[in-house]
Protein backbone atom coordinates (compact mmCIF):
# COMPACT_ATOMS: atom_id res chain seq x y z
CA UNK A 1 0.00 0.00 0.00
CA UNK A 2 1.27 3.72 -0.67
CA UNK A 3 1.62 6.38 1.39
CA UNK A 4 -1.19 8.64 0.63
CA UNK A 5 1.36 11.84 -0.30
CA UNK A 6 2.52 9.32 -3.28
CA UNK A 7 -1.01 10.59 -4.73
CA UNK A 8 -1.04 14.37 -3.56
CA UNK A 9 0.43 17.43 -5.58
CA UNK A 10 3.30 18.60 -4.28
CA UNK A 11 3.14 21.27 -1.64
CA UNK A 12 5.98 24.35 -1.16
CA UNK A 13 6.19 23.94 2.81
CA UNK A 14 7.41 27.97 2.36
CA UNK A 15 5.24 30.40 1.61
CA UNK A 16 6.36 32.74 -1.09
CA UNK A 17 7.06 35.93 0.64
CA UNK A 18 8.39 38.26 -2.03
CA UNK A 19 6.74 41.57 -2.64
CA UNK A 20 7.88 44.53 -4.78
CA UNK A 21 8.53 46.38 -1.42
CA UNK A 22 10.70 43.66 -0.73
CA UNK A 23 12.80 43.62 -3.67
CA UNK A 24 13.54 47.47 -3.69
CA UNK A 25 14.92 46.50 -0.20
CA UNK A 26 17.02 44.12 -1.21
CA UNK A 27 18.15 46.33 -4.37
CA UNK A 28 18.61 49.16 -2.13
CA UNK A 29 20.70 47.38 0.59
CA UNK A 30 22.74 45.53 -2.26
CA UNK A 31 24.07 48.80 -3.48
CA UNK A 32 24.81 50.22 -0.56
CA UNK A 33 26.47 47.37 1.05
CA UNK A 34 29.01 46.91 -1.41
CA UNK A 35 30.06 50.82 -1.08
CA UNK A 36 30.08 49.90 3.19
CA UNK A 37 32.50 46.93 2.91
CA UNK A 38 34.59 49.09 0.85
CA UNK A 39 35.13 51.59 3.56
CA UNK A 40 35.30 49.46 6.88
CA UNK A 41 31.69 49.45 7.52
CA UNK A 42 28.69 46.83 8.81
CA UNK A 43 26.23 45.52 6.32
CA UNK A 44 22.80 46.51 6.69
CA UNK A 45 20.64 44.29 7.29
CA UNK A 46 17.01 43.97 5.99
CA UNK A 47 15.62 45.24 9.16
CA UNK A 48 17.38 48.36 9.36
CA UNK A 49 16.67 49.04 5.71
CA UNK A 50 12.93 48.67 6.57
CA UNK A 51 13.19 51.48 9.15
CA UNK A 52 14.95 53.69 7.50
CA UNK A 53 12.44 53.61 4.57
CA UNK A 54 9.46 52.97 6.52
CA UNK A 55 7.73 56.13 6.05
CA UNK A 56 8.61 56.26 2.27
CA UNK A 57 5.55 54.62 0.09
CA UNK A 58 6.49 51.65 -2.51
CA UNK A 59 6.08 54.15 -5.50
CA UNK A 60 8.54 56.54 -3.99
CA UNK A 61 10.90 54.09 -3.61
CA UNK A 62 10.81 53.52 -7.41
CA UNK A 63 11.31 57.23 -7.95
CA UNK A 64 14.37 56.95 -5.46
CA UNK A 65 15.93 53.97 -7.49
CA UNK A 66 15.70 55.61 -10.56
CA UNK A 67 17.40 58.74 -9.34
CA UNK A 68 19.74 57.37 -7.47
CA UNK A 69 21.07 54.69 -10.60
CA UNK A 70 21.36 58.33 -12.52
CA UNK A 71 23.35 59.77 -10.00
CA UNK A 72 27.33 60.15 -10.50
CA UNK A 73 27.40 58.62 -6.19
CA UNK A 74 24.60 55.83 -5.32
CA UNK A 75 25.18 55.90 -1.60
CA UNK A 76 25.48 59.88 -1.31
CA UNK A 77 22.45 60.67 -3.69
CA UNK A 78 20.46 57.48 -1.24
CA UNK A 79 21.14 59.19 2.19
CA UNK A 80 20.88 62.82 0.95
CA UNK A 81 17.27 61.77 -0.71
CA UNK A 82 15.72 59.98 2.43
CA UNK A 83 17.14 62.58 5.05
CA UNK A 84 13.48 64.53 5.71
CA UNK A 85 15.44 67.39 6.45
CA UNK A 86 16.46 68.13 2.95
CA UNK A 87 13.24 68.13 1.61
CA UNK A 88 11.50 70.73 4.42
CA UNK A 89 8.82 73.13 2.60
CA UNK A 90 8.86 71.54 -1.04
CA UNK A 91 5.55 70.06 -2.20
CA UNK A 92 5.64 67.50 -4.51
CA UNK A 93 7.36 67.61 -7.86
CA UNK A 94 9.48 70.71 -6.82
CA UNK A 95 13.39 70.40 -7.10
C-alpha cells in the first residue's frame, strides 16, 4: 500500500514571501552594502533598511531607485534623498 502523499500534488512547505517592497529592499541594501564593505563598515541588514524607509511609500521608492542609478554617487544621492530634512517646505514635484 502507498503512502497517501505518493497521490497528492506537491506542496511548497514555504510560503512565497516576495513583494515589490521587498525587492527594492534588497536592491537598495545591495548597493549600498558593497560601497560599506569598501570603507570598513557593517552591512545593513534587511531590518534596518525597513526602518529607514518605513515612512517612504512603494512608489517613492521607485522614484528613489531611478534617481539614485542616474546619479554620479549611489550611496550619497540614497542618504541625501531619504534625510526629511532636505526636503522641508517643497511640495511634490518641486526640485
Amino acid at each position: 500500500m502507498e503512502h497517501i502523499g505518493a497521490n497528492l500534488p506537491e506542496f511548497k512547505k514555504e510560503k512565497n514571501r516576495k513583494t515589490e517592497r521587498g525587492e527594492l529592499m534588497v536592491y537598495f541594501r545591495t548597493k549600498l552594502n558593497a560601497g560599506r564593505e569598501k570603507d570598513g563598515l557593517k552591512p545593513l541588514s534587511m531590518g534596518r533598511m525597513g526602518m529607514l524607509l518605513q515612512g517612504i511609500p512603494t512608489e517613492d521608492l521607485y522614484y528613489l531607485k531611478s534617481v539614485c542609478n542616474q546619479a554620479k554617487h549611489f550611496s550619497k544621492k540614497f542618504w541625501w534623498e531619504i534625510n526629511p530634512k532636505n526636503h522641508e517646505g517643497k511640495q511634490f514635484g518641486q526640485k
